[in-house]
Protein backbone atom coordinates (compact mmCIF):
# COMPACT_ATOMS: atom_id res chain seq x y z
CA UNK A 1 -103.93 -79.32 14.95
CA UNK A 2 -106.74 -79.72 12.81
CA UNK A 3 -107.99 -78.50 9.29
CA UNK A 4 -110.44 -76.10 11.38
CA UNK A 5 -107.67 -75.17 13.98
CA UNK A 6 -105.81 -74.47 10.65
CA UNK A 7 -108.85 -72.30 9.16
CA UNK A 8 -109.31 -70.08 12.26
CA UNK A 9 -105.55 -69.22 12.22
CA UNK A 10 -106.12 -67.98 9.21
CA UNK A 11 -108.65 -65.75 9.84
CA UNK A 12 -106.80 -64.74 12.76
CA UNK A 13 -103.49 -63.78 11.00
CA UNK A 14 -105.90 -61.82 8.46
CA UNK A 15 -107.38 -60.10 11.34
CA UNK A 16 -103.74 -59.20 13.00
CA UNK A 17 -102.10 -58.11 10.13
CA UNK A 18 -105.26 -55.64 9.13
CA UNK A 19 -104.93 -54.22 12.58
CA UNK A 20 -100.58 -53.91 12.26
CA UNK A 21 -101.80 -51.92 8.93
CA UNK A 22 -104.06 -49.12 10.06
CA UNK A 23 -100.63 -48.56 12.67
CA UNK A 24 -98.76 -47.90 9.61
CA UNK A 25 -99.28 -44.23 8.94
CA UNK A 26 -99.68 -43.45 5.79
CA UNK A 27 -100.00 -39.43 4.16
CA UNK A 28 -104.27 -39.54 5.05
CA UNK A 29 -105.48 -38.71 8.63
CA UNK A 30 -106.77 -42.19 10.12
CA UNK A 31 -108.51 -42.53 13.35
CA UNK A 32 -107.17 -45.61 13.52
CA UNK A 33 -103.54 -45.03 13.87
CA UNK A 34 -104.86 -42.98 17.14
CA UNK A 35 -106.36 -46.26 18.41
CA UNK A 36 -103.38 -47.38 20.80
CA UNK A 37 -103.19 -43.95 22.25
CA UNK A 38 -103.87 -43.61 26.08
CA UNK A 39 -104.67 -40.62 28.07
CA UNK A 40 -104.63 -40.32 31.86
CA UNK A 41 -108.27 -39.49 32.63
CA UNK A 42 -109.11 -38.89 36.58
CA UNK A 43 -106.07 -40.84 37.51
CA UNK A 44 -106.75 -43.73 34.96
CA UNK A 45 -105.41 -44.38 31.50
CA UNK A 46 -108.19 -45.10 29.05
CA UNK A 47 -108.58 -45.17 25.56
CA UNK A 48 -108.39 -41.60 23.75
CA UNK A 49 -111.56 -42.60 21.81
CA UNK A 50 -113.21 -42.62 25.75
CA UNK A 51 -112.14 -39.16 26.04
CA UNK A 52 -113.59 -37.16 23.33
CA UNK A 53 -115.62 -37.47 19.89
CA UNK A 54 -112.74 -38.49 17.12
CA UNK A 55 -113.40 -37.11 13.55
CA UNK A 56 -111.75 -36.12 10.19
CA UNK A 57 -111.45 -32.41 9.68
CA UNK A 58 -109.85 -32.91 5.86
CA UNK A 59 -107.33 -35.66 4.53
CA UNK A 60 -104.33 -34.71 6.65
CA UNK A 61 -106.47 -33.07 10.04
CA UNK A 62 -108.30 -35.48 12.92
CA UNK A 63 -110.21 -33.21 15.09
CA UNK A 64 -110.63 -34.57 18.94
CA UNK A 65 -113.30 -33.15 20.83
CA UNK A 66 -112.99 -33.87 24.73
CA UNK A 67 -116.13 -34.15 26.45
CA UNK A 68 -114.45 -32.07 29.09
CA UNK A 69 -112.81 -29.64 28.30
CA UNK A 70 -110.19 -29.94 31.23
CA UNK A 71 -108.61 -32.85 29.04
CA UNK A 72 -107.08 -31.02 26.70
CA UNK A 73 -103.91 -31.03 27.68
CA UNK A 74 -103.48 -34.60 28.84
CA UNK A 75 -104.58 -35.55 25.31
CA UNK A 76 -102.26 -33.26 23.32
CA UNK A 77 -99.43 -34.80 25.82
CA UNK A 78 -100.19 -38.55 25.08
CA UNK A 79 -100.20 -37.72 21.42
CA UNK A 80 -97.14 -36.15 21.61
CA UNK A 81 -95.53 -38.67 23.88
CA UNK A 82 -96.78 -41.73 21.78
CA UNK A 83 -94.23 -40.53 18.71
CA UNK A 84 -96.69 -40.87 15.80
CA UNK A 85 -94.25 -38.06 13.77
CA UNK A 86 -97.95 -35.70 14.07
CA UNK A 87 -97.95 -31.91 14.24
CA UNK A 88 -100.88 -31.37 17.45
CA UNK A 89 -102.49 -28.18 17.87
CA UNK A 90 -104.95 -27.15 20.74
CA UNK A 91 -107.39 -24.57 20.73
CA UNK A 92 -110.00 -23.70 22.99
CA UNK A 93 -112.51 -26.71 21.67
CA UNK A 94 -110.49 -29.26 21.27
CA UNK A 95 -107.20 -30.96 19.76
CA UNK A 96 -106.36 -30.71 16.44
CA UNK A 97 -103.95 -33.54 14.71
CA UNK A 98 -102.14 -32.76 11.57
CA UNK A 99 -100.58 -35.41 9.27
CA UNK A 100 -97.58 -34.41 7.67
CA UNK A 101 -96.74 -34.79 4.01
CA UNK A 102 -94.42 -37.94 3.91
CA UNK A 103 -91.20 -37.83 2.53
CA UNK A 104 -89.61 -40.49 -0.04
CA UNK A 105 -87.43 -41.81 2.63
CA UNK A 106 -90.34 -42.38 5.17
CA UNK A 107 -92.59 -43.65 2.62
CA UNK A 108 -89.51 -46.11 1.71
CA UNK A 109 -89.40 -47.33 5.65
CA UNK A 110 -92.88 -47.87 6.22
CA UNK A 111 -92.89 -50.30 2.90
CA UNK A 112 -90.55 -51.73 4.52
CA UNK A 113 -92.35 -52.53 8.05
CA UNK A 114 -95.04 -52.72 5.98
CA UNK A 115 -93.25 -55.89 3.80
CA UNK A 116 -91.96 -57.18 7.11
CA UNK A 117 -95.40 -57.79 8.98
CA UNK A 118 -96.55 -59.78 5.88
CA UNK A 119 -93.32 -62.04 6.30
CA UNK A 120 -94.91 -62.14 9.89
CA UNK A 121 -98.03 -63.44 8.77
CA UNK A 122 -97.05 -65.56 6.01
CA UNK A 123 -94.61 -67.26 8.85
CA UNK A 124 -97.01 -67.81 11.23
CA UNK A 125 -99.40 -69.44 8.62
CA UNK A 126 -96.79 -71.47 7.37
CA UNK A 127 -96.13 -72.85 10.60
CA UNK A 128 -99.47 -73.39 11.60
CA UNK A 129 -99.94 -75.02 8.19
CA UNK A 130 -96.38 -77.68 9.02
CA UNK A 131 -98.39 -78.53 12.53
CA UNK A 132 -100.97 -79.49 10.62
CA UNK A 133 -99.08 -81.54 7.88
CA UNK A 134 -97.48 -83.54 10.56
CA UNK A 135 -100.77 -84.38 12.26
CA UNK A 136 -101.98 -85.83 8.89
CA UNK A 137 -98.80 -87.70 8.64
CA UNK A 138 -98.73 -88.94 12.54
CA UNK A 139 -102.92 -89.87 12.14
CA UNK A 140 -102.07 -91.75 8.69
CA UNK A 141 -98.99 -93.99 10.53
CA UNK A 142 -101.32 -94.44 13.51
CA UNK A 143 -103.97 -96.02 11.22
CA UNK A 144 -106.28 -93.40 11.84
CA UNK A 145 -106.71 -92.27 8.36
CA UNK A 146 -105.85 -93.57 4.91
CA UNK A 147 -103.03 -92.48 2.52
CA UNK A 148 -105.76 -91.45 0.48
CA UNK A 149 -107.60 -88.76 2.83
CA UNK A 150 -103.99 -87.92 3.80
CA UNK A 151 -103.39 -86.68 0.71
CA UNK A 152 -106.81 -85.26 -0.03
CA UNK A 153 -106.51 -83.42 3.48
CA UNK A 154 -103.27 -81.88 2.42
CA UNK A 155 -104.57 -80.72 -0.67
CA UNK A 156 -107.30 -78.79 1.42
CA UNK A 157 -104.42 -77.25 3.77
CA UNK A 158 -103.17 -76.36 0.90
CA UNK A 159 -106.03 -74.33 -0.87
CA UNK A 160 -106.74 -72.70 2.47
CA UNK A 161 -103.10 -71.90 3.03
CA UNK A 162 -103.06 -70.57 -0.77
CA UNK A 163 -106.14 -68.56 -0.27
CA UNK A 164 -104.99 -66.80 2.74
CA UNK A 165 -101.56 -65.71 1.79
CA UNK A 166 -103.34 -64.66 -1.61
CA UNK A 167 -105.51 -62.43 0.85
CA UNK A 168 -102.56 -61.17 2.72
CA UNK A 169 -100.95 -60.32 -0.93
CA UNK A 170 -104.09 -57.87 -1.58
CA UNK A 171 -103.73 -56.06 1.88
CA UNK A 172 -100.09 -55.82 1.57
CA UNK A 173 -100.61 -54.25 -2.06
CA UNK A 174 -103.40 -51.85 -0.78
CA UNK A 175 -101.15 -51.02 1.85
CA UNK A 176 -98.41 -50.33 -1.17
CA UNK A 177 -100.36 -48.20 -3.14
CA UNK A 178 -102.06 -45.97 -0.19
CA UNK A 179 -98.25 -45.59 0.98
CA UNK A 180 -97.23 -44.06 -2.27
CA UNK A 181 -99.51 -41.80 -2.64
């Protein structure tokens, strides 16, 4: 493990817990959230997004738009069947997806999963970040580098390690404040 190694796992963890985040529903229709949804096309299962146009009607209504219209119901079934807590409603054109209102107690769980991915990520950087250390520590008792770049090296682990979880603070508090709204 390397300083670089230790870099792209950071951008990494960013990246993962950004995608965990746009699962966690909050009270505004998100296209994302439908992103893990598949639908059995012509005996297949592909993406819903390969199905139909996705778009927002208003802040609580996605509006799907098969391309055939003979997908309909296969669509309004994997919705259903993937558990999302969404109202669907077909109509001749389409699929209609309705975000309810959250309640206190929901809001109070997904702060919770929400708080629990960022232990995730913070965990998984920290360990990243020990692999490192020891590296440094192994390379300076192999004669490989001196106490003094050991040290300076750690103090670069550091600062990225810092920077990151100070990152993952800001998407966790984003996450807060679009959850209690």
């Amino acid at each position: 493990m390397t300083i670089e190694n230790l870099k792209i796992k950071s951008k990494e963890v960013i990246g993962w817990l950004e995608k965990e985040y746009t699962g966690i529903r909050s009270g505004q229709a998100t296209p994302a959230l439908l992103d893990g949804i598949k639908v059995s096309s012509y005996g297949s299962l592909v993406s819903l997004n390969q199905v139909g146009s996705i778009g927002v009607e208003d802040a609580r209504t996605i509006r799907i738009s098969p391309w055939d219209v003979g997908q309909i119901n296969p669509i309004e079934q994997a919705i259903r069947e993937a558990d999302l807590g969404l109202s669907v409603v077909t109509d001749g054109a389409g699929v209609r997806v309705i975000f309810p209102e959250l309640t206190s107690e929901r809001r109070t769980q997904l702060l919770k999963l929400a708080k629990s991915k960022l232990e995730d990520a913070r965990v998984s950087l920290r360990n990243t970040r020990d692999e490192v250390m020891k590296k440094l520590d192994k390379d300076e008792k192999a004669g490989e580098i001196s106490e003094d770049e050991k040290f300076s090296q750690k103090e670069s682990v550091q600062k990225i390690v810092d920077e990151t979880n100070k990152s993952l603070d800001l998407m966790y508090q984003q996450k807060e404040v679009e959850i209690s709204k």
